[in-house]
C-alpha atoms as a PDB file:
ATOM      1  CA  UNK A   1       0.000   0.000   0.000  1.00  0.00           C
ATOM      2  CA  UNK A   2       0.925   3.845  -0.491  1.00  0.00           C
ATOM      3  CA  UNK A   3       0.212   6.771   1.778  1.00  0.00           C
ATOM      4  CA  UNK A   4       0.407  10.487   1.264  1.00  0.00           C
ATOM      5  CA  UNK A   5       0.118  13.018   4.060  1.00  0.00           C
ATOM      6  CA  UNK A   6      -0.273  16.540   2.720  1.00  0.00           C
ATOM      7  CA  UNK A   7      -1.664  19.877   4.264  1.00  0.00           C
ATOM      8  CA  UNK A   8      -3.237  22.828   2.494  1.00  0.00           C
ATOM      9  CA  UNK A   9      -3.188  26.548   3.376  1.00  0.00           C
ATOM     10  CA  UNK A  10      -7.413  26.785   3.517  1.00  0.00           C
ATOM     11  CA  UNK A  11      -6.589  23.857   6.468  1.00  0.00           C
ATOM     12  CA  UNK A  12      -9.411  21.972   4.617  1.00  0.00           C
ATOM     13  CA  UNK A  13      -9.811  18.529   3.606  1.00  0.00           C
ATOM     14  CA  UNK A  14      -8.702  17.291   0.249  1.00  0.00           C
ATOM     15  CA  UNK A  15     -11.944  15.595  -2.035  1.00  0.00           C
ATOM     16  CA  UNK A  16     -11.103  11.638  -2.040  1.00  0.00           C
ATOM     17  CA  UNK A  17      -8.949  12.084   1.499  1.00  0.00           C
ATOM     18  CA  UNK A  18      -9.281   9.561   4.122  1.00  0.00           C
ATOM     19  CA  UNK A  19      -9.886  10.095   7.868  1.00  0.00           C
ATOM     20  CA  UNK A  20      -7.364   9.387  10.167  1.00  0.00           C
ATOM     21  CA  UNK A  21      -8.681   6.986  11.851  1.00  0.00           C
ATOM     22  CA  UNK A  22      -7.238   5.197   8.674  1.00  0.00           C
ATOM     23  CA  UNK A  23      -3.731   5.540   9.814  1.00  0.00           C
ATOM     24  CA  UNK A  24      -4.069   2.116  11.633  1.00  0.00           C
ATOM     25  CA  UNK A  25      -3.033  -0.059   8.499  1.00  0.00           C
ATOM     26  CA  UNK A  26      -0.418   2.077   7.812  1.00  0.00           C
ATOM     27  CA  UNK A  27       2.065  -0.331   8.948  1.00  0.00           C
ATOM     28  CA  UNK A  28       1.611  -2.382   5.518  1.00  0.00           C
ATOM     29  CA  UNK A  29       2.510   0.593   3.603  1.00  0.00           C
ATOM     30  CA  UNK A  30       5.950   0.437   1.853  1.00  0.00           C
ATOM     31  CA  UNK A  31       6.108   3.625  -0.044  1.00  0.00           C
ATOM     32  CA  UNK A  32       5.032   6.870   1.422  1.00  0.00           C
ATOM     33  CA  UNK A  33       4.856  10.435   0.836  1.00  0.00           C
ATOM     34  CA  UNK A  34       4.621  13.605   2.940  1.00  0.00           C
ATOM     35  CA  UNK A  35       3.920  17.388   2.488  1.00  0.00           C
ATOM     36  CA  UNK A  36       3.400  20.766   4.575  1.00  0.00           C
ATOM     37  CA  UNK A  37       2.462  24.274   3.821  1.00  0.00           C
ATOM     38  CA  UNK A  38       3.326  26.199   7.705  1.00  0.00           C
ATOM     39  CA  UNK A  39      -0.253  25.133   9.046  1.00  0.00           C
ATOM     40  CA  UNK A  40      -0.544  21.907  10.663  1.00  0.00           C
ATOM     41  CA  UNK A  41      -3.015  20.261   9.366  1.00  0.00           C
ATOM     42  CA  UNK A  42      -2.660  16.913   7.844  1.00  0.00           C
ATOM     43  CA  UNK A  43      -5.015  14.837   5.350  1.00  0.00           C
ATOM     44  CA  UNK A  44      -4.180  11.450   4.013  1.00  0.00           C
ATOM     45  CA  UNK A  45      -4.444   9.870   0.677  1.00  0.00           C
ATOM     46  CA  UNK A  46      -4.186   5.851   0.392  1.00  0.00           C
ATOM     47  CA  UNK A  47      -3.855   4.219  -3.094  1.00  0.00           C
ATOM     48  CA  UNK A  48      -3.653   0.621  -4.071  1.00  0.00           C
ATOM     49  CA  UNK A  49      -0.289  -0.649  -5.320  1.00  0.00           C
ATOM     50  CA  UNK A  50       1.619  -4.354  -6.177  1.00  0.00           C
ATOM     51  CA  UNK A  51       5.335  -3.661  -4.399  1.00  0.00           C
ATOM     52  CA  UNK A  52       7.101  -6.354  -3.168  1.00  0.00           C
ATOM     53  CA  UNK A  53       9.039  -4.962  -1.125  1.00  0.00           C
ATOM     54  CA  UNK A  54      10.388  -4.499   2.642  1.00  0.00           C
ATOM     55  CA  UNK A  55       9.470  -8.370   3.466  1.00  0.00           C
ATOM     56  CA  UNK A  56      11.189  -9.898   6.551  1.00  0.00           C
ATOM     57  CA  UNK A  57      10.540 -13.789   6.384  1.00  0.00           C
ATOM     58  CA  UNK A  58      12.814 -16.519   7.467  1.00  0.00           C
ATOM     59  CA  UNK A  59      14.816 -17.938   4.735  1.00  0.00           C
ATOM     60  CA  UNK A  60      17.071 -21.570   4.245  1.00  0.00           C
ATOM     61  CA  UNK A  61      20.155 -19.671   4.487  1.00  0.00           C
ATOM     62  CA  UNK A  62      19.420 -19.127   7.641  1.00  0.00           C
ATOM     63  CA  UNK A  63      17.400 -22.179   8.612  1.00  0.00           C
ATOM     64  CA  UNK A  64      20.324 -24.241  10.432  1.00  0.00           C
ATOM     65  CA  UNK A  65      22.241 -22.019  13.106  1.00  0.00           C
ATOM     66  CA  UNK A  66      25.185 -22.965  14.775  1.00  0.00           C
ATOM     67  CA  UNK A  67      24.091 -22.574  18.785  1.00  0.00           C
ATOM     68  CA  UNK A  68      21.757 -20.029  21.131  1.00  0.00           C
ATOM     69  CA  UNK A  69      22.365 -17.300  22.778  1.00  0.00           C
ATOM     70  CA  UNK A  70      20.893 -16.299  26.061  1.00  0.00           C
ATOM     71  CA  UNK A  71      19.762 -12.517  26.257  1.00  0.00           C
ATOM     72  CA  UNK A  72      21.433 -10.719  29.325  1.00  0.00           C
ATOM     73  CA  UNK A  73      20.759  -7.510  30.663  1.00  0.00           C
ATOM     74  CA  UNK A  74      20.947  -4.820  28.766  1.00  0.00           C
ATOM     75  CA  UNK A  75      21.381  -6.828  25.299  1.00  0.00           C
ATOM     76  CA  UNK A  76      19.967  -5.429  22.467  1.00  0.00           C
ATOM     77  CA  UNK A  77      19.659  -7.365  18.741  1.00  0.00           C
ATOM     78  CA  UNK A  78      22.538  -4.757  17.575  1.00  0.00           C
ATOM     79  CA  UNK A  79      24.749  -5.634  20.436  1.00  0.00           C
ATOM     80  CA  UNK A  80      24.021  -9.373  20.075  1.00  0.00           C
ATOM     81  CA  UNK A  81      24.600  -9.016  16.334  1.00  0.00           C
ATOM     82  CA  UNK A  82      28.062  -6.733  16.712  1.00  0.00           C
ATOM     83  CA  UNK A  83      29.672  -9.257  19.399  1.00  0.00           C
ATOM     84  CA  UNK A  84      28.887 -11.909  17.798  1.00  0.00           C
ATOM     85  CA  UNK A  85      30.436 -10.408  14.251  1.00  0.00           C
ATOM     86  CA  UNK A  86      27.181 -11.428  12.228  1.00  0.00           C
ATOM     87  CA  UNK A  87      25.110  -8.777  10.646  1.00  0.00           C
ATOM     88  CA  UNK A  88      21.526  -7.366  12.604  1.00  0.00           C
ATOM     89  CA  UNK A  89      19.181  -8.288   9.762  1.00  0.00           C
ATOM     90  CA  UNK A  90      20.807 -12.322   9.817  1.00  0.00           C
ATOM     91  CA  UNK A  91      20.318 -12.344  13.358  1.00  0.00           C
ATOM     92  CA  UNK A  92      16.636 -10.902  13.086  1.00  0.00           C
ATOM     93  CA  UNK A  93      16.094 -13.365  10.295  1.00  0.00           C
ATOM     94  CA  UNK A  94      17.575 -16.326  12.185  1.00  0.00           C
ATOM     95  CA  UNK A  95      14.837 -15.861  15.116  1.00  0.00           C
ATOM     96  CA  UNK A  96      11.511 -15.137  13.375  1.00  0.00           C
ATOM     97  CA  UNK A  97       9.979 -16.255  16.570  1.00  0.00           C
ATOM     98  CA  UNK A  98      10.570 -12.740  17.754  1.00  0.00           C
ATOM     99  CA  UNK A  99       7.943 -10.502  16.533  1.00  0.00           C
ATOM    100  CA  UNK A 100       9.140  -7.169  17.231  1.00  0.00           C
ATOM    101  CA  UNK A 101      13.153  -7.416  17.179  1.00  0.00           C
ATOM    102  CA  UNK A 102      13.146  -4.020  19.585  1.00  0.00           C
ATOM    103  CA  UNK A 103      11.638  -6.210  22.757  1.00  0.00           C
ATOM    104  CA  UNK A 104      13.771  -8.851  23.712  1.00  0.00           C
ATOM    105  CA  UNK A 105      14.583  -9.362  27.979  1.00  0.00           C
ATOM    106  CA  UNK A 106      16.985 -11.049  29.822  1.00  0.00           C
ATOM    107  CA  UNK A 107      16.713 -15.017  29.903  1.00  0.00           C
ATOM    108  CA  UNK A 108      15.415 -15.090  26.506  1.00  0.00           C
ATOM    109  CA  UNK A 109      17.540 -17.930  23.599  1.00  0.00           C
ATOM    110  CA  UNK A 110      17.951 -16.544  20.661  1.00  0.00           C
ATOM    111  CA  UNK A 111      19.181 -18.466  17.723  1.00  0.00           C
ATOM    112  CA  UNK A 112      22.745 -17.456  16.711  1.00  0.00           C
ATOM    113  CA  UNK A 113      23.438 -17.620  12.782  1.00  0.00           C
ATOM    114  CA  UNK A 114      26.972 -18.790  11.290  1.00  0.00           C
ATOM    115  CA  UNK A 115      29.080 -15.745  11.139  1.00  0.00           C
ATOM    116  CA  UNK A 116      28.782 -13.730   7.704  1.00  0.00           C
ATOM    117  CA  UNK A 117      32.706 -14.918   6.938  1.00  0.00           C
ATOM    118  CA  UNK A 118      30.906 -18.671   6.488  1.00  0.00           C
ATOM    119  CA  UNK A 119      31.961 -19.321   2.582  1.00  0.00           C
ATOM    120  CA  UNK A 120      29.398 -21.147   1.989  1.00  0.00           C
ATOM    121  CA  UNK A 121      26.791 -18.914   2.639  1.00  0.00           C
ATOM    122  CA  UNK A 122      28.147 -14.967   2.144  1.00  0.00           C
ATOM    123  CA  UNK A 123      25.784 -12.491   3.682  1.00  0.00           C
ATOM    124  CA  UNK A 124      25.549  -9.572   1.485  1.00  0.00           C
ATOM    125  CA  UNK A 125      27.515  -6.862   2.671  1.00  0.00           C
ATOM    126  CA  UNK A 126      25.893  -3.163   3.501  1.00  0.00           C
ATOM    127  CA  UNK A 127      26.456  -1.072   0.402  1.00  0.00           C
ATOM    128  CA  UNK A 128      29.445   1.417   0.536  1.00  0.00           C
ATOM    129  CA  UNK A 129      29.327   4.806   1.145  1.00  0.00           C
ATOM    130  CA  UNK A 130      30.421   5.806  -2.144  1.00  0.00           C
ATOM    131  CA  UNK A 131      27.395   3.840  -3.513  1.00  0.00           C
ATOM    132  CA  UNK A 132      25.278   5.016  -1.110  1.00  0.00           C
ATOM    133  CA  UNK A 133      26.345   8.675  -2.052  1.00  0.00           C
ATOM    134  CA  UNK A 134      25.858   7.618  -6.249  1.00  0.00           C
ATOM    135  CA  UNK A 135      22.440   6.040  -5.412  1.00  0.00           C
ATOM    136  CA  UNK A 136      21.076   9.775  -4.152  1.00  0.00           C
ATOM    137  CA  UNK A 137      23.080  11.423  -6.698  1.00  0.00           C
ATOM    138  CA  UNK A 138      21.127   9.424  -9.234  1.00  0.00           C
ATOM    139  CA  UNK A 139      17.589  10.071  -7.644  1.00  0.00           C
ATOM    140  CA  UNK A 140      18.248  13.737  -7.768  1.00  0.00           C
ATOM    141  CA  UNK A 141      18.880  13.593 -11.451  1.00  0.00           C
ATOM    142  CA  UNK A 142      15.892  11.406 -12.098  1.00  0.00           C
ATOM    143  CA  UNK A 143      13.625  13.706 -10.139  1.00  0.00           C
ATOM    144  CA  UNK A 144      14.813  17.000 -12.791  1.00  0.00           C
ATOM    145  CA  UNK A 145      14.501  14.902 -15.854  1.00  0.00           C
ATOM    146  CA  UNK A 146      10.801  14.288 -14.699  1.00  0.00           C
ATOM    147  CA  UNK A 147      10.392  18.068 -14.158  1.00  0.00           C
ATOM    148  CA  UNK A 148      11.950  18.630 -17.230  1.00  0.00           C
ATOM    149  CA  UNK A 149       9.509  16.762 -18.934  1.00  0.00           C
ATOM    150  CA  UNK A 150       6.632  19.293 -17.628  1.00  0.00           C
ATOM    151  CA  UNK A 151       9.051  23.004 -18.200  1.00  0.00           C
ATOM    152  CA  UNK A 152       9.393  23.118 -14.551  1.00  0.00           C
ATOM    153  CA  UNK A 153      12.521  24.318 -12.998  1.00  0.00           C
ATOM    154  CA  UNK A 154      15.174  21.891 -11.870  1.00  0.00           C
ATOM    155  CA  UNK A 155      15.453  21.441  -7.834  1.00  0.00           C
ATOM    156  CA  UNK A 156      19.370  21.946  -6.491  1.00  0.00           C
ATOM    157  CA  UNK A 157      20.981  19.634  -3.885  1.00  0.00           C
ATOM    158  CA  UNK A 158      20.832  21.112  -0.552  1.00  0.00           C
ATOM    159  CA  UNK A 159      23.686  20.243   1.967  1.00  0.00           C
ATOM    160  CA  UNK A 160      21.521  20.466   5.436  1.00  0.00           C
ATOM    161  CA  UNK A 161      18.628  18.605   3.658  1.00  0.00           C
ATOM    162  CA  UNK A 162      20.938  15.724   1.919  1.00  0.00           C
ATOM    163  CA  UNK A 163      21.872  15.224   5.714  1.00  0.00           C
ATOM    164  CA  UNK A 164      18.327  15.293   6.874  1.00  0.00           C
ATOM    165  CA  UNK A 165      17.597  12.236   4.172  1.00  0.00           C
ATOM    166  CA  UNK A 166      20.442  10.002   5.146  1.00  0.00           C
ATOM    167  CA  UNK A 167      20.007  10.250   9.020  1.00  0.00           C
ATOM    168  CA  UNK A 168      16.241   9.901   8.354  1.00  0.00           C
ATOM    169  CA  UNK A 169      17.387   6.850   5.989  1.00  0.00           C
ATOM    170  CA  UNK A 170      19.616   5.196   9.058  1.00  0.00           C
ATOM    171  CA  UNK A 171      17.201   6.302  11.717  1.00  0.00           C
ATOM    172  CA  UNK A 172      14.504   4.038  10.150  1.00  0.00           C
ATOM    173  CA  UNK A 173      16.628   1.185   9.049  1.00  0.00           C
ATOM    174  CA  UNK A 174      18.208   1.020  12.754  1.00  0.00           C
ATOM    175  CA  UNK A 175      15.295   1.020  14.412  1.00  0.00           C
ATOM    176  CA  UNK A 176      12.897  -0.709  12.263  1.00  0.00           C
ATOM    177  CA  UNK A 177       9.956   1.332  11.370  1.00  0.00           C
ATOM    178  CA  UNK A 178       9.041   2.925   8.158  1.00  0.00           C
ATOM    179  CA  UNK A 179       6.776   5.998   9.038  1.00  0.00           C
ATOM    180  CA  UNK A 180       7.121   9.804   8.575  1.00  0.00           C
ATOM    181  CA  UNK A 181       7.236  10.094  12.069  1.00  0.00           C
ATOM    182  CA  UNK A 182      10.504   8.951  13.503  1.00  0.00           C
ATOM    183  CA  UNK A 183      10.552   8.331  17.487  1.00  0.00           C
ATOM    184  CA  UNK A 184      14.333   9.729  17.387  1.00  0.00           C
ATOM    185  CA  UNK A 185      13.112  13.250  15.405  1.00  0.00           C
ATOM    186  CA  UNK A 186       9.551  13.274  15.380  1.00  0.00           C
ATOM    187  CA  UNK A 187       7.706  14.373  12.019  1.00  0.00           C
ATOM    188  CA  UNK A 188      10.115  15.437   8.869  1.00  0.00           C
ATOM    189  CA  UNK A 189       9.264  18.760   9.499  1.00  0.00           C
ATOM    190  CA  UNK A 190      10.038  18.880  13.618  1.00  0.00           C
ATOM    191  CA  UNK A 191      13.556  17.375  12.302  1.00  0.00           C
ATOM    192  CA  UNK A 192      14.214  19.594   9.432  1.00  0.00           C
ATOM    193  CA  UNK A 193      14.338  22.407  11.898  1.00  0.00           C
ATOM    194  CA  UNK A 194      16.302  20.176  14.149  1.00  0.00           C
ATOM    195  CA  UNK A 195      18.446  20.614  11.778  1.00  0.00           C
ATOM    196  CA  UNK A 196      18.131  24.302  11.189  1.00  0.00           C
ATOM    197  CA  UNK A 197      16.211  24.006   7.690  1.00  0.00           C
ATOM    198  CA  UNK A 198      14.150  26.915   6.786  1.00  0.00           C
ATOM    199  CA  UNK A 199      11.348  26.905   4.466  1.00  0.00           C
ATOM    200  CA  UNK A 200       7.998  27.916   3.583  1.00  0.00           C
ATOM    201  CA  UNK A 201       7.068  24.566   1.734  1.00  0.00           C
ATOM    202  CA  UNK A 202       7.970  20.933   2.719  1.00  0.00           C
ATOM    203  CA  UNK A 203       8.033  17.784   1.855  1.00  0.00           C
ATOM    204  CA  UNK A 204       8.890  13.927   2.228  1.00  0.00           C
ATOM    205  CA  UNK A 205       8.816  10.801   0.428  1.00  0.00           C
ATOM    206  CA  UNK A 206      10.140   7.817   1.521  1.00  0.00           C
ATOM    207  CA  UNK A 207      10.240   3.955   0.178  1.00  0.00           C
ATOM    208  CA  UNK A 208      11.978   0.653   1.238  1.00  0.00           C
ATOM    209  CA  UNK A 209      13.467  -2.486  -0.598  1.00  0.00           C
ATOM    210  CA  UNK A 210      13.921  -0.806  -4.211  1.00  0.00           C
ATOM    211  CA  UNK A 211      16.949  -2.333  -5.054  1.00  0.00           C
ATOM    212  CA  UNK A 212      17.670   0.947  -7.692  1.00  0.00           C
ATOM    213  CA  UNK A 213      17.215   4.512  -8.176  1.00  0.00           C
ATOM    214  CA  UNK A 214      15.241   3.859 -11.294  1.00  0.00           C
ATOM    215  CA  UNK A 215      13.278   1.248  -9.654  1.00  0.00           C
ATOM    216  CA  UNK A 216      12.172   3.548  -6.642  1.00  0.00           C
ATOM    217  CA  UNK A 217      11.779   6.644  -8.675  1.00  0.00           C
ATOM    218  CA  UNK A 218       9.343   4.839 -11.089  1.00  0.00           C
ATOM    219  CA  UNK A 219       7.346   3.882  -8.139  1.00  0.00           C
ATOM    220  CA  UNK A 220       7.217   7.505  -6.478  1.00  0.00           C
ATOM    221  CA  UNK A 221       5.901   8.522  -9.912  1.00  0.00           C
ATOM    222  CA  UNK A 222       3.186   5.993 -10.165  1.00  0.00           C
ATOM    223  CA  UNK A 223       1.790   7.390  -7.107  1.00  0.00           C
ATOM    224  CA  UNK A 224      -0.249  10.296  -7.350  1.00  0.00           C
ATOM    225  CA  UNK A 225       1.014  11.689  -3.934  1.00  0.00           C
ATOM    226  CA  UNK A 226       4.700  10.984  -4.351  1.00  0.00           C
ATOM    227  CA  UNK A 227       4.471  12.429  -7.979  1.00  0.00           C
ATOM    228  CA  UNK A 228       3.133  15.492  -6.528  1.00  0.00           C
ATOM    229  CA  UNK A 229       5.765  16.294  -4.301  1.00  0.00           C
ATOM    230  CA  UNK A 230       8.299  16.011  -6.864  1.00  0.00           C
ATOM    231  CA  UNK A 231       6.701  17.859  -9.825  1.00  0.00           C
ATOM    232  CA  UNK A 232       5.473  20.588  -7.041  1.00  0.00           C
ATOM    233  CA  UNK A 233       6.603  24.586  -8.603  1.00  0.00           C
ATOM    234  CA  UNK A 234       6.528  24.995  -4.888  1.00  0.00           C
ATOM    235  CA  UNK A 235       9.720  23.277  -4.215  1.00  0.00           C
ATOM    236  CA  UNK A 236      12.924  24.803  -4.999  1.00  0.00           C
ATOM    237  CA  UNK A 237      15.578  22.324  -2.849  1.00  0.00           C
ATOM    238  CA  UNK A 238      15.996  18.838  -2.706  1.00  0.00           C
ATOM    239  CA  UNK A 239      18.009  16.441  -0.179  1.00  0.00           C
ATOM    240  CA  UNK A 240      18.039  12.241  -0.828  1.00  0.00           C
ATOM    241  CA  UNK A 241      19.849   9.815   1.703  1.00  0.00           C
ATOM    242  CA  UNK A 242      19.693   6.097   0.561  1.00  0.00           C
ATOM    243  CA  UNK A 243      21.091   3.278   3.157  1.00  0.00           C
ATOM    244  CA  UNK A 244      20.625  -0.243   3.134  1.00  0.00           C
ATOM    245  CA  UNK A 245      17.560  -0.232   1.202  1.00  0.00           C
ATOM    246  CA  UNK A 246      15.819   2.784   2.945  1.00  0.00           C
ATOM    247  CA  UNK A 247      15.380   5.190   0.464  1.00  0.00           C
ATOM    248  CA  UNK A 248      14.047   9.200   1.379  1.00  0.00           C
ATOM    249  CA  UNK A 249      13.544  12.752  -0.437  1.00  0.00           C
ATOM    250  CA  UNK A 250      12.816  15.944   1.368  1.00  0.00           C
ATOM    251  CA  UNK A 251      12.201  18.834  -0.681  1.00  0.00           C
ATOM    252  CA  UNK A 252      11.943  22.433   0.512  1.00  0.00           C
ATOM    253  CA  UNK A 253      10.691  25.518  -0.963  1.00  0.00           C
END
């Protein structure tokens, strides 16, 4: 599924806007877009859509582990994973009995995979920075070619707002939730001036488990409300952060 949050300066509802009270099946949502005018008031727009993407299911690679593990106090799945030298999404993956990987206690066994140096079975190792850097480079250049296409003015790169993205990016993929609102910022907008963004028009769009820039960009712009932020003559800025599959756009105008 796809959401859009947007806000209007009248502060009245869009036609063909849903009530909030829809915001409970968000959490099946994989592709998601966000916008502001400097009122606060927020309407939301769902739309069907086929993604596959951001699925967490137990696979055979990591069907036979090696031993347990007993939770102690204090443990988290990161600190589990980093001692152990195995990545966080193998160890997630290796113990699908645990629903949400942020609640574990003490006392608990948790399934410890083999360690990602196994030959045999290779984890796939977190994309570099330089890639990570070339994936948002791309994504900005995709987003002006579709402006292009419609004689509206390109969008520029801004630093503050490129830094925005990728924390936003990391802050989601760390803690596993893919939402506008972050528990670690708040809502794009509370961060942006976290981060001492100005603007007079905002916007977000995020999406997870597009394995390209082409691949994520055509499915912002099969979505009416991610297409809208980035054809919007309001915005004049852009940011994009990409990490491990987390992909985000701010734009500011």
């Amino acid at each position: 599924m796809l959401q859009s949050l947007q806000t209007a300066g009248s502060g009245k509802l869009h036609p063909g806007n849903l009530s909030s009270v829809d915001r409970l099946s968000q959490k099946t949502r994989r592709n998601t877009s966000m916008t502001k005018r400097s009122k606060n008031l927020f309407a939301k727009t769902a739309l069907a859509t086929t993604l596959a993407v951001g699925l967490l299911l137990p696979s055979a690679s990591y069907a036979a582990t090696t031993s347990q593990i007993v939770v102690k106090p204090n443990d988290t799945m990161y600190k589990i994973a980093k001692s152990n030298g195995v990545s966080l999404d193998a160890l997630i993956k290796a113990n699908p009995q645990v629903k949400n990987p942020n609640v574990i206690w003490p006392g608990m066994s948790l399934n410890l995979p083999e360690s990602s140096a196994t030959p045999s079975q290779p984890s796939k190792p977190d994309p570099a920075p330089a890639e990570d850097n070339s994936f948002a480079s791309q994504v900005v250049n995709l987003v002006n070619k579709e402006r292009a296409k419609e004689g509206l003015k390109p969008l520029t790169t801004d630093a503050k707002l490129t830094t925005v993205a990728l924390d936003k990016a990391k802050d989601m993929y760390n803690n596993h939730y893919f939402d506008h609102n972050s528990p670690t910022y708040g809502s794009p907008f509370d961060m942006m001036k976290q981060y001492g963004v100005r603007y007079s028009y905002a916007g977000e769009n995020i999406a997870k488990g597009q394995r390209t820039p082409q691949e994520v960009m055509k499915s912002w712009m099969n979505s009416s409300g991610h297409r809208k932020n980035i054809m919007s003559a309001n915005f004049t800025k852009i940011g994009v952060g990409y990490y491990n599959g987390e992909w985000v756009q701010e734009f500011i105008g």
